[in-house]
N, C-alpha and C. Protein backbone atom coordinates (compact mmCIF):
# COMPACT_ATOMS: atom_id res chain seq x y z
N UNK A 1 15.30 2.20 -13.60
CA UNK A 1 14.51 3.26 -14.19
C UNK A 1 15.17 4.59 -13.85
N UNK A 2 15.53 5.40 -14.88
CA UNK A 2 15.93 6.70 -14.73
C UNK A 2 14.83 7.55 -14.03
N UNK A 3 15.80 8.14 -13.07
CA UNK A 3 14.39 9.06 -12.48
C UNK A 3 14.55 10.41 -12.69
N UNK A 4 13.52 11.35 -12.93
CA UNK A 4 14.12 12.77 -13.28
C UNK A 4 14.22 13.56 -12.50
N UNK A 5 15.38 14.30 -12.68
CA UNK A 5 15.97 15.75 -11.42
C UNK A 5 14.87 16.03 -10.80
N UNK A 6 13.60 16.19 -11.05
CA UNK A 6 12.61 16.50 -10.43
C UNK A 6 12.58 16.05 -9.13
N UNK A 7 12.53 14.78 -9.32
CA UNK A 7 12.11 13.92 -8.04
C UNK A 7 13.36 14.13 -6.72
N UNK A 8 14.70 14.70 -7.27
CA UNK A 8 15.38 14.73 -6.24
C UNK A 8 14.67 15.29 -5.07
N UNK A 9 13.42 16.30 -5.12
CA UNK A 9 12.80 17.23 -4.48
C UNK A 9 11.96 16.03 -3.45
N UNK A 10 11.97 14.91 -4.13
CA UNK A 10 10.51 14.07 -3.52
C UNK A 10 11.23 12.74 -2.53
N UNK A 11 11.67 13.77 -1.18
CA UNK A 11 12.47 12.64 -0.73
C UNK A 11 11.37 12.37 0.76
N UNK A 12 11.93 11.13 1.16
CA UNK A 12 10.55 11.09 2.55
C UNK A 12 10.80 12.15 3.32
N UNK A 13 11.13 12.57 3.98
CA UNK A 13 11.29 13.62 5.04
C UNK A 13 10.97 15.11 4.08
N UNK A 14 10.61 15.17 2.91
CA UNK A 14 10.35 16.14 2.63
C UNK A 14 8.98 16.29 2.23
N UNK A 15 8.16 15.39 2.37
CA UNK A 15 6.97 14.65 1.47
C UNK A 15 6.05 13.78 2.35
N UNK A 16 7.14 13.55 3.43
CA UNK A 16 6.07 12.59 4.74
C UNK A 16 4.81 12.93 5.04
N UNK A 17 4.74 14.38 5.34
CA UNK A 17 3.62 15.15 5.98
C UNK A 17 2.35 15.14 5.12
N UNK A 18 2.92 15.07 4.05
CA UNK A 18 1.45 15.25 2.86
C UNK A 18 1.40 13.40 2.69
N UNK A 19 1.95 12.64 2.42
CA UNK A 19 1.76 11.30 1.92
C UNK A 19 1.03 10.58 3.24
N UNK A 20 1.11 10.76 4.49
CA UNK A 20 0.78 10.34 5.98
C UNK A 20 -0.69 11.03 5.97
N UNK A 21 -0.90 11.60 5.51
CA UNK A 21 -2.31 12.21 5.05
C UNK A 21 -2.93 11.44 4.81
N UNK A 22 -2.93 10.77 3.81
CA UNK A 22 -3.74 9.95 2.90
C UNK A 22 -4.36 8.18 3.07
N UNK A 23 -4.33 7.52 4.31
CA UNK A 23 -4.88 7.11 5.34
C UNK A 23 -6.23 7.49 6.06
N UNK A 24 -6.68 6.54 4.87
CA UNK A 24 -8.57 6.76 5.09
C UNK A 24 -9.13 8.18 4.22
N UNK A 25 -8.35 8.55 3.35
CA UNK A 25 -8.85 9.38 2.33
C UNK A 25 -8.45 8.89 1.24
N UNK A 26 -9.34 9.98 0.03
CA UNK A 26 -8.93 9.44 -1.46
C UNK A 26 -8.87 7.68 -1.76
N UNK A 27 -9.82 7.50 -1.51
CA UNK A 27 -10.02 6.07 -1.56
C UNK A 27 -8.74 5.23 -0.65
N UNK A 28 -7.99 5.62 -0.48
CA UNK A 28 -6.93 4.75 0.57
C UNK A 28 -7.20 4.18 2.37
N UNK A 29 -7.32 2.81 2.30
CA UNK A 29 -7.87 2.82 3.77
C UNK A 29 -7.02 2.74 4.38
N UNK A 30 -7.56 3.06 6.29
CA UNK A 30 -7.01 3.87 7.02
C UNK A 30 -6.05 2.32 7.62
N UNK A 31 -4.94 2.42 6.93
CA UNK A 31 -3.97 1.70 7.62
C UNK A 31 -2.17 2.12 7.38
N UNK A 32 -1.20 1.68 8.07
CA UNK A 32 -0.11 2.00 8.23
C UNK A 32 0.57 2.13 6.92
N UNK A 33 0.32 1.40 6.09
CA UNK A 33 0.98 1.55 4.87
C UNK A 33 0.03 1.57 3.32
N UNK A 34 0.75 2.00 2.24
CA UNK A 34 -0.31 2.43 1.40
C UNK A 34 0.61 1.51 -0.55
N UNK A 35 -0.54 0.88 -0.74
CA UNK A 35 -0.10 0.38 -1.57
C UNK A 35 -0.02 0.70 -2.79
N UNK A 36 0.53 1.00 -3.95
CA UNK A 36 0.67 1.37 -5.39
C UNK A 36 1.26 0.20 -6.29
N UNK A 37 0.58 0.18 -7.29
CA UNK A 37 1.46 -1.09 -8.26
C UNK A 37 2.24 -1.91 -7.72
N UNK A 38 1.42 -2.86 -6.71
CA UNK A 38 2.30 -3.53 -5.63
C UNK A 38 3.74 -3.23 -5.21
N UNK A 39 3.90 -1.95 -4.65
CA UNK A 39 4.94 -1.06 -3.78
C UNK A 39 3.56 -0.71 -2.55
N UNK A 40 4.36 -1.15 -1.57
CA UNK A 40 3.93 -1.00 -0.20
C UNK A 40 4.79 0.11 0.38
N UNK A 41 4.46 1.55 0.69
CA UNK A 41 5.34 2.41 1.13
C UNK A 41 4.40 1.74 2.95
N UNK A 42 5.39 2.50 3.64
CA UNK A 42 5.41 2.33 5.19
C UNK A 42 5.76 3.37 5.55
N UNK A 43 4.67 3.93 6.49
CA UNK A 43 4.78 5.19 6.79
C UNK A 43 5.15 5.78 8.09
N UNK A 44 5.41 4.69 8.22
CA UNK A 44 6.50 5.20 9.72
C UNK A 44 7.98 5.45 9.43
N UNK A 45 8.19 5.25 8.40
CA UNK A 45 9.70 5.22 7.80
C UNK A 45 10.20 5.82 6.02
N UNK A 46 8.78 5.47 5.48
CA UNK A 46 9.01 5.63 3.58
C UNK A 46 9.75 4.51 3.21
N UNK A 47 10.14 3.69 3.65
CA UNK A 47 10.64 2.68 2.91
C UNK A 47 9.64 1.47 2.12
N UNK A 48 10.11 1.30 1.01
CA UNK A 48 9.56 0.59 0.08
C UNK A 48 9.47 -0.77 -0.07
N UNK A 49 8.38 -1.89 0.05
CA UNK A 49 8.98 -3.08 -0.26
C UNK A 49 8.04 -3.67 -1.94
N UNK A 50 8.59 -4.46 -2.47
CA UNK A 50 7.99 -4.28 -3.90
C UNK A 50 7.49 -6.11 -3.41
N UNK A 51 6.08 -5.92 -2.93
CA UNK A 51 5.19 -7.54 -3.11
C UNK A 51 4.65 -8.26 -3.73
N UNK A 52 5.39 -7.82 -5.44
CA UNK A 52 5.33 -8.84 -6.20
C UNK A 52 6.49 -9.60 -6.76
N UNK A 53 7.83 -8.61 -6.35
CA UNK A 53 9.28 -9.62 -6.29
C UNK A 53 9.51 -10.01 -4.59
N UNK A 54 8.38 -9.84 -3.73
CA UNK A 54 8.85 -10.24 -2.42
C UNK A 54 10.11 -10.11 -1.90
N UNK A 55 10.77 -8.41 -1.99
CA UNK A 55 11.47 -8.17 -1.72
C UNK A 55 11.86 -6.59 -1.40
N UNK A 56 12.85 -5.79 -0.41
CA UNK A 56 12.95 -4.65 -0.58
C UNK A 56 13.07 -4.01 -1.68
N UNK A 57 12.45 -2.75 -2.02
CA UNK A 57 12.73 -2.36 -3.19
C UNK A 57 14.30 -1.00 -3.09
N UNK A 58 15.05 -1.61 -3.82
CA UNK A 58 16.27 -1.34 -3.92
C UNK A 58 16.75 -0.01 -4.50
N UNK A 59 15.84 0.65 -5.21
CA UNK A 59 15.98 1.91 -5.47
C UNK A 59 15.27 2.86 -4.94
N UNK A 60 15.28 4.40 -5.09
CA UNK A 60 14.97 5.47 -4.39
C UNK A 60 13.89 5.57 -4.68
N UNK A 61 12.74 5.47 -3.56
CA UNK A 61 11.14 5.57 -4.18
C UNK A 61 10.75 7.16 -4.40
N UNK A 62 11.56 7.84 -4.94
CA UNK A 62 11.19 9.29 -5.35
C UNK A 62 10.07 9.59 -6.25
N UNK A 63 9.88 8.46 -7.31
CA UNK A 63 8.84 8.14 -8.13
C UNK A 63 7.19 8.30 -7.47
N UNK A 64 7.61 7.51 -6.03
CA UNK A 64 6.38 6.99 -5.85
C UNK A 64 6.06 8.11 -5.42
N UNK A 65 6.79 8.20 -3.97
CA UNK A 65 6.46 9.40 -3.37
C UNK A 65 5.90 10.64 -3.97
N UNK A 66 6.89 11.14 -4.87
CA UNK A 66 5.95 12.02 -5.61
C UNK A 66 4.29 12.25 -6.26
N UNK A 67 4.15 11.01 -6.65
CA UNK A 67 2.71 10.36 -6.95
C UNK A 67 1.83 10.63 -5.36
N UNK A 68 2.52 9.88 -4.65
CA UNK A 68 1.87 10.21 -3.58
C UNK A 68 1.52 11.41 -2.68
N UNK A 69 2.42 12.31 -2.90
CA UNK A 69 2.15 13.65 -1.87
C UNK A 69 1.31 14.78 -3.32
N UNK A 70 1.77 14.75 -4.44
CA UNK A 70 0.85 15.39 -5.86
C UNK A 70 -1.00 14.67 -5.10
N UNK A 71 -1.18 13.16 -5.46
CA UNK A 71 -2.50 12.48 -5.10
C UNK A 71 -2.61 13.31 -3.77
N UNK A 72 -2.15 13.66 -2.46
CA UNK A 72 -2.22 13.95 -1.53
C UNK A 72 -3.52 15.35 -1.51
N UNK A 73 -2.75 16.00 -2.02
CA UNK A 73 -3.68 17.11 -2.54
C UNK A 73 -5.16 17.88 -3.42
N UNK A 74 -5.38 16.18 -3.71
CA UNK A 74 -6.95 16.24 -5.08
C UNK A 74 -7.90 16.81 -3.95
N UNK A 75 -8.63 16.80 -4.68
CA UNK A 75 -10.27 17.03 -4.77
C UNK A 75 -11.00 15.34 -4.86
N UNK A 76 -11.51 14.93 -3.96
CA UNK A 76 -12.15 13.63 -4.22
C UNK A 76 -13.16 13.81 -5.03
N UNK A 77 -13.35 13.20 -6.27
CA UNK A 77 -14.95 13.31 -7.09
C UNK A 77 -14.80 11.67 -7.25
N UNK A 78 -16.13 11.21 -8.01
CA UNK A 78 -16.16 9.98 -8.47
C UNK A 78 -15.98 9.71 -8.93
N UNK A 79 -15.37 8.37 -9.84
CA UNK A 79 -15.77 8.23 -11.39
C UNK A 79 -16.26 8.11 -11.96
N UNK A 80 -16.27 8.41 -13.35
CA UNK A 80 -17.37 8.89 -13.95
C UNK A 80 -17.72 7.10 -14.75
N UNK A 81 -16.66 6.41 -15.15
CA UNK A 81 -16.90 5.68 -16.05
C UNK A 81 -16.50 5.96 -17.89
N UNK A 82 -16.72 7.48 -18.21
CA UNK A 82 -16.17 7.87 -19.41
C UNK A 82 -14.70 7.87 -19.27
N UNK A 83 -14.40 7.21 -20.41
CA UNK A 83 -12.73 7.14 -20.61
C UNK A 83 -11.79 7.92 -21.60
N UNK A 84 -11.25 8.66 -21.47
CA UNK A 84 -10.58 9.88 -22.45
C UNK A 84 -9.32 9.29 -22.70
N UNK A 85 -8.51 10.07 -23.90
CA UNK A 85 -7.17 9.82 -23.92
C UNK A 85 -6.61 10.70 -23.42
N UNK A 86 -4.99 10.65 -23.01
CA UNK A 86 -4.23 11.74 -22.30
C UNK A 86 -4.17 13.00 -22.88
N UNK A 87 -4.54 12.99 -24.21
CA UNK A 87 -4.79 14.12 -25.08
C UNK A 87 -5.69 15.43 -24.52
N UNK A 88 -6.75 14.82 -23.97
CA UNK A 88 -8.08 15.10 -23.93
C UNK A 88 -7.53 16.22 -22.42
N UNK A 89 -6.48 16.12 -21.62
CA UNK A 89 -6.04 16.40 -19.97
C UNK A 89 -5.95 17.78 -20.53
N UNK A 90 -5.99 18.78 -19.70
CA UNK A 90 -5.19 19.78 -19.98
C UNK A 90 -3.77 19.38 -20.07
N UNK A 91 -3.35 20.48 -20.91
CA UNK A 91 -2.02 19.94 -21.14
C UNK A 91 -1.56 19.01 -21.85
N UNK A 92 -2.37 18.18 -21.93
CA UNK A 92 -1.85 16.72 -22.18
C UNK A 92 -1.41 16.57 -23.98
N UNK A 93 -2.10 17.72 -24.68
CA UNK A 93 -1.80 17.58 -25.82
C UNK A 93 -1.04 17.88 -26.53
N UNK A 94 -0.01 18.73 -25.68
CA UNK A 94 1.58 19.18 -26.09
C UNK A 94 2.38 18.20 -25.44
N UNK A 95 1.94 17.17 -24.65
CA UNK A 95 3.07 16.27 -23.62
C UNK A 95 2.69 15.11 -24.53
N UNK A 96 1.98 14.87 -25.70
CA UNK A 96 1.73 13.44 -25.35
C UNK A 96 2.47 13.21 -26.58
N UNK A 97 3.70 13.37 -27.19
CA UNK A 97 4.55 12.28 -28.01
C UNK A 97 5.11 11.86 -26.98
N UNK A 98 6.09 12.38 -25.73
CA UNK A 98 6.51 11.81 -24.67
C UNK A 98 6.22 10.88 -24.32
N UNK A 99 4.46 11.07 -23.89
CA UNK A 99 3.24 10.30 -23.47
C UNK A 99 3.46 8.97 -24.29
N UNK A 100 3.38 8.95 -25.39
CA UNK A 100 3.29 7.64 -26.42
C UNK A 100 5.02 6.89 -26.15
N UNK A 101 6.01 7.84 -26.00
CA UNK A 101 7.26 7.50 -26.48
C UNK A 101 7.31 6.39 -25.05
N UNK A 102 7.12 6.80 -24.19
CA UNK A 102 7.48 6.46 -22.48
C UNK A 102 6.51 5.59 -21.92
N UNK A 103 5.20 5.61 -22.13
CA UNK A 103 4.01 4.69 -21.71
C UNK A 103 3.75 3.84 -22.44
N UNK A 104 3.28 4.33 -23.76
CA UNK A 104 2.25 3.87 -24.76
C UNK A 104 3.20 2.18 -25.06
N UNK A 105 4.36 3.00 -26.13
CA UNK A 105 5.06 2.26 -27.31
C UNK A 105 6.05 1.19 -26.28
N UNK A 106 5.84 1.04 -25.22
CA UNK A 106 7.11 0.00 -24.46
C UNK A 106 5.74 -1.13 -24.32
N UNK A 107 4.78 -0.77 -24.39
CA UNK A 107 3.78 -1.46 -24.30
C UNK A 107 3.59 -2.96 -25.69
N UNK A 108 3.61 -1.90 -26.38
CA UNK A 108 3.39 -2.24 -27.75
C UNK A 108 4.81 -2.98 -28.08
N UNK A 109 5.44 -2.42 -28.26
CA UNK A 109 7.21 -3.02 -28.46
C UNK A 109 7.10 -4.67 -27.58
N UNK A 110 7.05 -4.47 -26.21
CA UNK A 110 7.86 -5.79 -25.60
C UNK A 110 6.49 -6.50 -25.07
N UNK A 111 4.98 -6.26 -25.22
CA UNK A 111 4.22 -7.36 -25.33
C UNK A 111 3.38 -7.28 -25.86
N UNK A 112 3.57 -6.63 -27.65
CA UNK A 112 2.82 -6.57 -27.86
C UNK A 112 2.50 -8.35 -29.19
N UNK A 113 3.50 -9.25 -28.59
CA UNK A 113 3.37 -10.60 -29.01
C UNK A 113 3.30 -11.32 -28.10
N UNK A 114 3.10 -10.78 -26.72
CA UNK A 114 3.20 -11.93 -25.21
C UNK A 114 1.96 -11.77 -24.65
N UNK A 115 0.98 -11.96 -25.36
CA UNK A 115 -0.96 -11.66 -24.57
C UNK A 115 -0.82 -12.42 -23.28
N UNK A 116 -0.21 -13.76 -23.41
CA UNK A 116 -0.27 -14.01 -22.21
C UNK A 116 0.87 -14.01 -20.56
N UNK A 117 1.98 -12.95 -21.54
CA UNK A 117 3.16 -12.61 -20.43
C UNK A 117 2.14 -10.98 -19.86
N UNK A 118 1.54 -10.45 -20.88
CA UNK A 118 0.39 -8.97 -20.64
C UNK A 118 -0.46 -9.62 -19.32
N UNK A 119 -1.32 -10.69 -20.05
CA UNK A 119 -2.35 -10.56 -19.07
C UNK A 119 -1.80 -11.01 -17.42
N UNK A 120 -1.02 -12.03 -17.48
CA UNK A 120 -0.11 -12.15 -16.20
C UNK A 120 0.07 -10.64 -15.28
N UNK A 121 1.18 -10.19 -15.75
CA UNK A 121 1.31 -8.92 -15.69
C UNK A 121 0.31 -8.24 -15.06
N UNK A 122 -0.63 -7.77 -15.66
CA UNK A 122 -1.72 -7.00 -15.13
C UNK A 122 -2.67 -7.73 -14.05
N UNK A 123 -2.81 -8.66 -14.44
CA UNK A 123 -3.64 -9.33 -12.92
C UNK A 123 -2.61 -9.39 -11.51
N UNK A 124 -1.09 -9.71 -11.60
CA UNK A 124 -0.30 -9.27 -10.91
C UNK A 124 -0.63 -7.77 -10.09
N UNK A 125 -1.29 -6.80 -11.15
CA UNK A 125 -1.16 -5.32 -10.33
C UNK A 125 -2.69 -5.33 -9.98
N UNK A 126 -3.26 -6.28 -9.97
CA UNK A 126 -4.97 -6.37 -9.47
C UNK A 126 -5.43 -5.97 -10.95
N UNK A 127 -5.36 -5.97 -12.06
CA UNK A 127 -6.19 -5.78 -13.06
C UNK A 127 -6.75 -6.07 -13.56
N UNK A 128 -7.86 -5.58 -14.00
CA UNK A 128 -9.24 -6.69 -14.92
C UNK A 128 -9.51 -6.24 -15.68
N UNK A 129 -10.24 -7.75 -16.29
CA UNK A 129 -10.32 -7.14 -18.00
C UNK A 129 -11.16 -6.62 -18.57
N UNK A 130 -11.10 -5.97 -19.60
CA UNK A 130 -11.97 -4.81 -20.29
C UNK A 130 -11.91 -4.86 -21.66
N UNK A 131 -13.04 -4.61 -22.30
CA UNK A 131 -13.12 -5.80 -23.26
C UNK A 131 -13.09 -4.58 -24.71
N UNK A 132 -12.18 -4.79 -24.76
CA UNK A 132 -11.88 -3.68 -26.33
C UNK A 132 -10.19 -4.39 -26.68
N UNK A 133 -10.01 -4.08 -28.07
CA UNK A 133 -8.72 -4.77 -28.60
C UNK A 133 -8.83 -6.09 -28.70
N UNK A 134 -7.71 -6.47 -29.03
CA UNK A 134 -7.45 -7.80 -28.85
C UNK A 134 -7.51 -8.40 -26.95
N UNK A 135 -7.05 -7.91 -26.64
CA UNK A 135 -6.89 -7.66 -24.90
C UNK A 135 -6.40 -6.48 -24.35
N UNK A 136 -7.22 -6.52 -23.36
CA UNK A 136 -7.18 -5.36 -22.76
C UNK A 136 -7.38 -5.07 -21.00
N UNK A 137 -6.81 -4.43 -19.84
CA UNK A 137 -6.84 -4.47 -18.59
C UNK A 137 -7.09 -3.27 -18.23
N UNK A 138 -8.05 -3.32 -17.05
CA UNK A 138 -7.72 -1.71 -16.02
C UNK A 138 -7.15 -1.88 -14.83
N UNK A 139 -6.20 -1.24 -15.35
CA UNK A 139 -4.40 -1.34 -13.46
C UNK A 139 -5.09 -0.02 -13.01
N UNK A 140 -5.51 -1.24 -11.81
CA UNK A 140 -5.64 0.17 -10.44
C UNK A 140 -4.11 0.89 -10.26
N UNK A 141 -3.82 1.66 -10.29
CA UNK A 141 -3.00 2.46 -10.11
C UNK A 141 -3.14 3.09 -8.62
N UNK A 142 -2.98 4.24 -8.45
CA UNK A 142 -3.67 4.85 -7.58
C UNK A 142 -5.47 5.05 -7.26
N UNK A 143 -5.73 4.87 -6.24
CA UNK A 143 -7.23 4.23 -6.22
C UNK A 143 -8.37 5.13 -7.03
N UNK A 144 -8.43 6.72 -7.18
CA UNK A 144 -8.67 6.97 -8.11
C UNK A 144 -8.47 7.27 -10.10
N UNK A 145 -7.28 6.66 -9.99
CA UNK A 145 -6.54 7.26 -11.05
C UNK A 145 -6.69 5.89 -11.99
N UNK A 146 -7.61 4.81 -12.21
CA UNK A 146 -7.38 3.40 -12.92
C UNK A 146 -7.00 3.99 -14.46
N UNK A 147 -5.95 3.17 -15.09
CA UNK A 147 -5.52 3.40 -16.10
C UNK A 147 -6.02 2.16 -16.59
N UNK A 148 -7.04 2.45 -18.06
CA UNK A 148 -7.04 0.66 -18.95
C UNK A 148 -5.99 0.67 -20.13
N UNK A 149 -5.23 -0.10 -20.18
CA UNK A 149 -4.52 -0.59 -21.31
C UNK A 149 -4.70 -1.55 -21.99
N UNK A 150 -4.96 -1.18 -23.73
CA UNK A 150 -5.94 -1.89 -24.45
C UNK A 150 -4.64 -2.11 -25.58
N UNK A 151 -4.66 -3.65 -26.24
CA UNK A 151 -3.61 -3.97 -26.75
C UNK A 151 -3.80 -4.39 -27.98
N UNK A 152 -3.45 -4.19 -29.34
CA UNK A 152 -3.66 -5.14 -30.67
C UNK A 152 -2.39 -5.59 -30.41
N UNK A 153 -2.83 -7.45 -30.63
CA UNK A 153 -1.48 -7.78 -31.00
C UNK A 153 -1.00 -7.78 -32.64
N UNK A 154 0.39 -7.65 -32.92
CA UNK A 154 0.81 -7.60 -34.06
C UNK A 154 0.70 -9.10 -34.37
N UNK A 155 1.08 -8.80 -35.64
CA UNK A 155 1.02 -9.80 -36.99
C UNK A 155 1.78 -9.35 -38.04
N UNK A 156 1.41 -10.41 -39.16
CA UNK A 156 2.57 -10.41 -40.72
C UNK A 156 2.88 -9.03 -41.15
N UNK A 157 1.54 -8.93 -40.76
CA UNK A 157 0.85 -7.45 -41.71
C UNK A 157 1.18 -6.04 -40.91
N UNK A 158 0.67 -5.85 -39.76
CA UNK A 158 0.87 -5.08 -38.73
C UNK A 158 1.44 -5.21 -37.20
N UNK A 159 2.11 -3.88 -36.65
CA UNK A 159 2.86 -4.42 -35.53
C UNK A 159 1.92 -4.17 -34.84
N UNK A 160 2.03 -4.44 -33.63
CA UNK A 160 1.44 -4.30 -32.87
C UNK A 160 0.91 -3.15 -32.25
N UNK A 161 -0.07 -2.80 -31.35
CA UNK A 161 -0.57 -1.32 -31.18
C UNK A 161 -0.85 -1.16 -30.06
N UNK A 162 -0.69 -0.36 -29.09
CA UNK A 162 -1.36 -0.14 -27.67
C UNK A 162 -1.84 1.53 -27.53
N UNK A 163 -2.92 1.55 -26.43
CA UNK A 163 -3.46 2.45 -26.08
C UNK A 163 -4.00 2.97 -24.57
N UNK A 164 -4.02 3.52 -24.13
CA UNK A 164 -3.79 3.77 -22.37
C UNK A 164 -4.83 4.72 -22.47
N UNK A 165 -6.43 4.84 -21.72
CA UNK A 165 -7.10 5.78 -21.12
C UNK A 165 -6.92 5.74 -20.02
N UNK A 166 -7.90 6.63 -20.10
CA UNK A 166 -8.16 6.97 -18.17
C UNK A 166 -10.05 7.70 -17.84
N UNK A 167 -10.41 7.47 -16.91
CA UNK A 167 -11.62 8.24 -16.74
C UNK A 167 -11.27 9.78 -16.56
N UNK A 168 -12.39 10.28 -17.60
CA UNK A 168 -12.35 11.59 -17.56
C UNK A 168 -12.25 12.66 -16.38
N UNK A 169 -12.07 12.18 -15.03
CA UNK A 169 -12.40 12.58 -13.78
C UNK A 169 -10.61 13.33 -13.71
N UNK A 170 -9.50 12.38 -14.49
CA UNK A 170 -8.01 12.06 -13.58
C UNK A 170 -7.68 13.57 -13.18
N UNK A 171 -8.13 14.57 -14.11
CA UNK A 171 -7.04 15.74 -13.90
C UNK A 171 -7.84 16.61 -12.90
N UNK A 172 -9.08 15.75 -11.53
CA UNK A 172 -9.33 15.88 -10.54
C UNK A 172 -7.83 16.09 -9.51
N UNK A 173 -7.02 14.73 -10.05
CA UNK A 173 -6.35 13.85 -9.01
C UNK A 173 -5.09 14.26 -9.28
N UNK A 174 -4.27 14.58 -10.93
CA UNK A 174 -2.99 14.55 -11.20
C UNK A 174 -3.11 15.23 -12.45
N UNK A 175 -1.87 16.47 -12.61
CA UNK A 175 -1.83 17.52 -13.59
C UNK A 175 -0.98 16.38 -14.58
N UNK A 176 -1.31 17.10 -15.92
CA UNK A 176 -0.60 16.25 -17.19
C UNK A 176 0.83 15.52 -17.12
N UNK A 177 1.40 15.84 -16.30
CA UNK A 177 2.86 15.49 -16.12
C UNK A 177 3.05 14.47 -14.93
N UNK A 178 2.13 14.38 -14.07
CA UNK A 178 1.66 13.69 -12.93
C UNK A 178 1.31 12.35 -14.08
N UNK A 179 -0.02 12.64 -14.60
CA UNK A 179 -0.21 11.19 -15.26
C UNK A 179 0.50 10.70 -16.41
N UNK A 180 1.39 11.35 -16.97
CA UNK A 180 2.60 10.79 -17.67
C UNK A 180 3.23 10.25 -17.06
N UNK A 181 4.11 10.51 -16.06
CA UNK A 181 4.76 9.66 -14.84
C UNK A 181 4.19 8.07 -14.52
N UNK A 182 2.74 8.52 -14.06
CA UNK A 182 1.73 7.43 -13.24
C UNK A 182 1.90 6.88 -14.47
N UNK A 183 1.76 6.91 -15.61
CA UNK A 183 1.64 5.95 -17.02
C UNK A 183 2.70 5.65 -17.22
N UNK A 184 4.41 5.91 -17.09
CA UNK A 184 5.01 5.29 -17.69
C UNK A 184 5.49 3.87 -16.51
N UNK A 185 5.61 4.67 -15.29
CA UNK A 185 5.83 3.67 -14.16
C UNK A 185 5.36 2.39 -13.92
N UNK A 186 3.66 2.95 -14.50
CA UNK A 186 2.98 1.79 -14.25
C UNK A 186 2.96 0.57 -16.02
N UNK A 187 3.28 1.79 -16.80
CA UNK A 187 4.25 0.46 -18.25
C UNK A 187 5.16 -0.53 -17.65
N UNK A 188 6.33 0.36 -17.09
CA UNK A 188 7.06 -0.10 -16.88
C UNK A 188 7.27 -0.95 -15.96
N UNK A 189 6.45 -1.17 -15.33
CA UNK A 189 5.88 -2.04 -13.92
C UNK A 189 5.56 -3.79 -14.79
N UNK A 190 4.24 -3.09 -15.83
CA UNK A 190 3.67 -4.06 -16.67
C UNK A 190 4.83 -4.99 -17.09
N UNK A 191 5.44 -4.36 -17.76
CA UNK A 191 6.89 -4.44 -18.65
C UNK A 191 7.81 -5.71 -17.77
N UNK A 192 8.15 -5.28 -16.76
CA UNK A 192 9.02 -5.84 -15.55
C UNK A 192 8.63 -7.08 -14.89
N UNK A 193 7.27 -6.85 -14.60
CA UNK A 193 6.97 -8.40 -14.19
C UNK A 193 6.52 -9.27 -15.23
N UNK A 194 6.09 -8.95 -16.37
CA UNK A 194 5.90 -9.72 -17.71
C UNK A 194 7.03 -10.39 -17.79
N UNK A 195 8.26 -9.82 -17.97
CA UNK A 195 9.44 -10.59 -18.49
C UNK A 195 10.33 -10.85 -17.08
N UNK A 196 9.93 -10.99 -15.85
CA UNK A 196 10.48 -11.81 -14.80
C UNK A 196 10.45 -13.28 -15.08
């Protein structure tokens, strides 16, 4: 996964102090390491292990981290239960062809004929189902931030279609560009262990 210049900024020793925070806050309980889309960061060190290939994770967790020290900083509210599109974020409605190009459509493209390489997939990241589309999941993501991804599968007639909310609460937790990120990572997560 290409990561963007941004993240060069989001290295552990620059990011420790705010991510070591978050241990028994923001829904994260108070233990040594903190889990995301099955990536276990360890916070005595920042190193990554990915526990659904049961193995170190081999690239630079700048991704995560970033997610993590941005989350570091919310406002805890609840959820609400109402689910918006990324449109709806501030911001979100000048970002979101990106939004569709990077999250949405990799969705749609590589399962949106594998319902059952999808649903794998998502129960892999703890997800459950939610009952709109043809099929559909909510990936805990970050513990406030659940993203549902709701899927038509294609046919003769039509390709296939996907769609990604979120509870109206997120832009508590992560500015428009924050949950573009959190959405494509966590596609691309979907994406990755589907076709393992």
């Amino acid at each position: 996964m290409a990561i963007p210049e941004r993240f060069d900024l989001w290295s552990w020793p620059k990011c420790k102090d705010k991510v070591r925070t978050l241990p028994g806050r923001l829904g994260f309980p108070k233990v040594n390491t903190l889990r995301v889309l099955g990536f276990e960061v360890n916070l005595s060190d920042g190193s990554v292990f990915d526990d659904i290939k049961n193995k170190q994770y081999e690239h630079a967790p700048d991704f995560i981290l970033f997610l993590l020290a941005f989350y570091s900083t919310a406002k805890e509210v609840p959820l609400t239960g109402q689910l918006i599109s990324y449109r709806k974020i501030s911001g979100g409605r000048a970002y979101d062809p990106v939004f569709q190009g990077r999250a949405v459509g990799p969705i749609a493209r590589k399962l949106g004929d594998k319902p059952d390489d999808f649903t794998n997939a998502a129960k892999a990241l703890g997800g459950t189902p939610f009952d709109q589309g043809d099929i559909a999941y909510v990936i805990p993501t970050l513990p406030y931030t659940p993203l549902t991804y709701i899927l038509w599968l294609g046919d003769e007639e039509f390709p296939a279609r996907a769609q990604i909310l979120m509870d109206d609460t997120m832009e508590n937790f992560l500015d428009a560009e924050a949950v573009s990120h959190l959405a494509e990572v966590t596609s691309r997560r979907l994406v990755s262990i589907a076709l393992m």
